[in-house]
PDB file of N, CA and C in Angstrom:
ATOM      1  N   UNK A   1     127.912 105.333 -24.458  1.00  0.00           N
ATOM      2  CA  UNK A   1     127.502 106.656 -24.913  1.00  0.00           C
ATOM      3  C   UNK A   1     126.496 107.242 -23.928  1.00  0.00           C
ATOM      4  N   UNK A   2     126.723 108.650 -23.371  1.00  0.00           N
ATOM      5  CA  UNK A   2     125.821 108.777 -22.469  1.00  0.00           C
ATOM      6  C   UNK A   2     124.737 110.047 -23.473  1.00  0.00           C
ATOM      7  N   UNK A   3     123.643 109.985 -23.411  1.00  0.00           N
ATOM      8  CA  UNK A   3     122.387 110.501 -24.059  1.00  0.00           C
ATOM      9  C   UNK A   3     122.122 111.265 -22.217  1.00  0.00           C
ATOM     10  N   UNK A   4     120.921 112.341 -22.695  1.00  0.00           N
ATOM     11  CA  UNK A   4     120.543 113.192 -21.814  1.00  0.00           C
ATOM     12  C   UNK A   4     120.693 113.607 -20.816  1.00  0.00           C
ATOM     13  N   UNK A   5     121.997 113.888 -20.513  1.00  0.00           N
ATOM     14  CA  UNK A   5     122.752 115.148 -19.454  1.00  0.00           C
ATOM     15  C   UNK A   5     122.759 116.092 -20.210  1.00  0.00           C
ATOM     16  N   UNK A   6     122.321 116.715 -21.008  1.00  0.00           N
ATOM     17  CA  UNK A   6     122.543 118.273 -21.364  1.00  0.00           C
ATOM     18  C   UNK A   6     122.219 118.862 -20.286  1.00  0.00           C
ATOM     19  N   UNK A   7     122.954 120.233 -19.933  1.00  0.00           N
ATOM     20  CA  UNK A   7     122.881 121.422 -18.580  1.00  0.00           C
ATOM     21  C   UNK A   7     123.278 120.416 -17.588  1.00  0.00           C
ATOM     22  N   UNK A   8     124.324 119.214 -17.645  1.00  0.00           N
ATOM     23  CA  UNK A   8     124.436 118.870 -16.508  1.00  0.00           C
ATOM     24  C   UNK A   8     126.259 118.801 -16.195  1.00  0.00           C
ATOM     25  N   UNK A   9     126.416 118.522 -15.348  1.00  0.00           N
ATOM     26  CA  UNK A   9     127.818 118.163 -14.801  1.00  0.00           C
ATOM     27  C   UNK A   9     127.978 117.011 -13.910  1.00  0.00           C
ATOM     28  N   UNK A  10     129.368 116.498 -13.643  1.00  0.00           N
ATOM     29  CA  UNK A  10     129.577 115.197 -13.144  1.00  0.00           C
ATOM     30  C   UNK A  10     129.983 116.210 -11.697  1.00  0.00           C
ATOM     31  N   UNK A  11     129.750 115.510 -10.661  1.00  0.00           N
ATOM     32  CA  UNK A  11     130.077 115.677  -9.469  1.00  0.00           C
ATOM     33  C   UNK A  11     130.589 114.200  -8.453  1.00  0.00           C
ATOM     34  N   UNK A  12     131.427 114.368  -7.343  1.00  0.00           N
ATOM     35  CA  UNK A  12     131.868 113.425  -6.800  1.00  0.00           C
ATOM     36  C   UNK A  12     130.580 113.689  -5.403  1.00  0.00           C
ATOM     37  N   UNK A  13     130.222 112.633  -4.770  1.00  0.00           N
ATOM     38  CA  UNK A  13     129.295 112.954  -3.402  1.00  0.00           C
ATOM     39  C   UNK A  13     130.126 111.698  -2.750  1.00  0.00           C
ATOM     40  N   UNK A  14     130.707 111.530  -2.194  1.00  0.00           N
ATOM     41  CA  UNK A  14     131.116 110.668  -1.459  1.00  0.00           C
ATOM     42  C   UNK A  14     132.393 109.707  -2.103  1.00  0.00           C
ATOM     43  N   UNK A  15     131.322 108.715  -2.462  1.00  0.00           N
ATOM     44  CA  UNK A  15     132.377 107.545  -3.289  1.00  0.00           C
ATOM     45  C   UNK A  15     131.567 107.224  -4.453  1.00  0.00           C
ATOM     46  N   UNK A  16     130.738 108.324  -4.564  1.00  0.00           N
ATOM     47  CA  UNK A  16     129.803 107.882  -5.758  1.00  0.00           C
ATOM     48  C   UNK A  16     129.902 109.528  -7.088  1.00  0.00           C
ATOM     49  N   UNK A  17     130.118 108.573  -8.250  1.00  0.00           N
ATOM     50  CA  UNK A  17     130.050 109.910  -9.151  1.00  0.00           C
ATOM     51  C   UNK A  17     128.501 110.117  -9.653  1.00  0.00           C
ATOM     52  N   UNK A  18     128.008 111.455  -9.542  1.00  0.00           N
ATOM     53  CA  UNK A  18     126.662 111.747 -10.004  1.00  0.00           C
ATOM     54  C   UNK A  18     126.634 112.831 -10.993  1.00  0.00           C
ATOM     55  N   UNK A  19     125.596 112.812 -11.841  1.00  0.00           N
ATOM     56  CA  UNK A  19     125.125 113.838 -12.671  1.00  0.00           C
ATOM     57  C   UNK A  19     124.063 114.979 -12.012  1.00  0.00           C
ATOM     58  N   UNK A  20     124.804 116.407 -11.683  1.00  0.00           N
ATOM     59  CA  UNK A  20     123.981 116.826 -11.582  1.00  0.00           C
ATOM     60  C   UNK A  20     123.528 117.859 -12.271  1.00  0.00           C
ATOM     61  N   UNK A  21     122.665 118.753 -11.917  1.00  0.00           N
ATOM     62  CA  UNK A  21     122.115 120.139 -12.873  1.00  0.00           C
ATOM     63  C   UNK A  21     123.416 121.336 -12.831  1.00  0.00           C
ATOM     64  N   UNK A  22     123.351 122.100 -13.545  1.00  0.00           N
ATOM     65  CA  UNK A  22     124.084 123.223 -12.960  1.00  0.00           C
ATOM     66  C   UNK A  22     123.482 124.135 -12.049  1.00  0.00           C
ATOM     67  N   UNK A  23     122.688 124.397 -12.494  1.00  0.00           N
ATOM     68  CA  UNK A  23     121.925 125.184 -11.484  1.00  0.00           C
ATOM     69  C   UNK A  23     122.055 124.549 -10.007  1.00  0.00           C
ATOM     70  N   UNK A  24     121.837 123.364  -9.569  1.00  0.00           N
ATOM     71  CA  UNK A  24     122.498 122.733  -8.173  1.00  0.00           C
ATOM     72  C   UNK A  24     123.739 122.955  -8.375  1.00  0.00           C
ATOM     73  N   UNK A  25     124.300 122.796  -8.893  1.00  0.00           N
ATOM     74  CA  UNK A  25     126.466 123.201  -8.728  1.00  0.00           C
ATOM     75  C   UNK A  25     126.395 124.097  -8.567  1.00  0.00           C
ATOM     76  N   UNK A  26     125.669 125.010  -9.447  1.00  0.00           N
ATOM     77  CA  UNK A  26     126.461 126.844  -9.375  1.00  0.00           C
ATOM     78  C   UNK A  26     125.207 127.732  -8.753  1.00  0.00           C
ATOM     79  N   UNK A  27     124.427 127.220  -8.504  1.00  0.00           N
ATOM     80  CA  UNK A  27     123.116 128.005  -7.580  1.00  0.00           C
ATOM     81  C   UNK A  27     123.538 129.014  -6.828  1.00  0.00           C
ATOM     82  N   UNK A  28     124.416 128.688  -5.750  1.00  0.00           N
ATOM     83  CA  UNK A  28     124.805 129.642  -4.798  1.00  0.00           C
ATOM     84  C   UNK A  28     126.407 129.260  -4.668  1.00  0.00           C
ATOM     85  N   UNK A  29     126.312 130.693  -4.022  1.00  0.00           N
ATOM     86  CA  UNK A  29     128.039 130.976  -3.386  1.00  0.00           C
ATOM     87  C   UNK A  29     128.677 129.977  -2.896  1.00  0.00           C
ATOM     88  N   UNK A  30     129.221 128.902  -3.051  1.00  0.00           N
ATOM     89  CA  UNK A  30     130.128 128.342  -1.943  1.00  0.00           C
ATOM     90  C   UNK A  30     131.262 129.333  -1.504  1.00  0.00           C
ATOM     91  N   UNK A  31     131.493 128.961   0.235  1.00  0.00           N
ATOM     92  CA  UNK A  31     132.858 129.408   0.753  1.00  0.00           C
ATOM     93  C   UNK A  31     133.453 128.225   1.544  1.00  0.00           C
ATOM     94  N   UNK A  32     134.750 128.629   1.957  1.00  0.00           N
ATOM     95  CA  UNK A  32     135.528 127.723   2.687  1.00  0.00           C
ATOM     96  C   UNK A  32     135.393 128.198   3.840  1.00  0.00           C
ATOM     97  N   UNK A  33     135.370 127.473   5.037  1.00  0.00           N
ATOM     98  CA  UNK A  33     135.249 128.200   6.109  1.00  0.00           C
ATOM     99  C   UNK A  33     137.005 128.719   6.330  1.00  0.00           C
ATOM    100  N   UNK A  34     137.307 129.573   7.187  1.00  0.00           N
ATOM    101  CA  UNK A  34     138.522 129.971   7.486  1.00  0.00           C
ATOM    102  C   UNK A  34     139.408 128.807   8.304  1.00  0.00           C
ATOM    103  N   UNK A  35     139.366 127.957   8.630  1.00  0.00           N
ATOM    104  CA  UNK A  35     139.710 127.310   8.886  1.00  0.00           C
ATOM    105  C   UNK A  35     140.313 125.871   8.354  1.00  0.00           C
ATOM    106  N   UNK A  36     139.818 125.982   7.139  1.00  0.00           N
ATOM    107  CA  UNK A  36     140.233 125.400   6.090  1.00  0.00           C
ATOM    108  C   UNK A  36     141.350 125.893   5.245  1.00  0.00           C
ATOM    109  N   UNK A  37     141.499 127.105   5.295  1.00  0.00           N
ATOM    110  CA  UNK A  37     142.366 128.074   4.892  1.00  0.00           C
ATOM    111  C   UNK A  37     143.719 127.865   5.662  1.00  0.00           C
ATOM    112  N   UNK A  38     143.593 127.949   6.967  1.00  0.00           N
ATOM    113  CA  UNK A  38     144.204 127.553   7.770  1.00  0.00           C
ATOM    114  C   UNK A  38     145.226 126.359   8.103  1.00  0.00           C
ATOM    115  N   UNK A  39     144.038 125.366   8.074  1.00  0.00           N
ATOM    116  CA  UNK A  39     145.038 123.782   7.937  1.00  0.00           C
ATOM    117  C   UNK A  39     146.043 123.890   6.629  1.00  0.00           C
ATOM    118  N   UNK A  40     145.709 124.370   5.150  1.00  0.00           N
ATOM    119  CA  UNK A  40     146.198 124.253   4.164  1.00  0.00           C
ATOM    120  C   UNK A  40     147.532 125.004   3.790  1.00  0.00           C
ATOM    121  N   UNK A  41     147.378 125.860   4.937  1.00  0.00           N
ATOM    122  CA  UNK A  41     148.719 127.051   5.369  1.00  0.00           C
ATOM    123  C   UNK A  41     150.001 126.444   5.726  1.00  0.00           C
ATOM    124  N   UNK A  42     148.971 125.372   6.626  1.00  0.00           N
ATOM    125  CA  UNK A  42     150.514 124.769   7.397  1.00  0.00           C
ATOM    126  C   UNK A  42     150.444 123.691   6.747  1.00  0.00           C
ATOM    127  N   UNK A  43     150.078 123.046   5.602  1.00  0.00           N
ATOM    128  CA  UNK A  43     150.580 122.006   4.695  1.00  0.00           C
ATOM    129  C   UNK A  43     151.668 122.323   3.805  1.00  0.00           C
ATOM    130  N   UNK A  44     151.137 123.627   2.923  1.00  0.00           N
ATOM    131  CA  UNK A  44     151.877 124.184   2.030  1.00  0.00           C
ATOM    132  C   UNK A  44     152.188 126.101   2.124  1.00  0.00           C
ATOM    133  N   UNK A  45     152.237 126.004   3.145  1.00  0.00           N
ATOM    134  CA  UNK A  45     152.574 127.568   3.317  1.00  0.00           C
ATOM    135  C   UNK A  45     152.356 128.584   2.880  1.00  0.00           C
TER     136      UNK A  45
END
């Protein structure tokens, strides 16, 4: 039973699963760089 993560979320960092805040998850904007966009084009078109 997990007790006191309220406001939190599971995140992957590597090979390790962590609890973090939301406010660290959703704080700011993430983007993809364009180039990521890119490789994924020519995987799946």
């Amino acid at each position: 039973m997990v007790e006191g993560y309220w406001g939190t979320m599971v995140a992957l960092k590597g090979t390790d699963i962590e609890h973090v805040s939301f406010d660290k998850a959703l704080g700011q904007l993430k983007t993809v760089p364009q180039n990521r966009y890119d490789e994924a084009a020519v995987l799946f078109g």
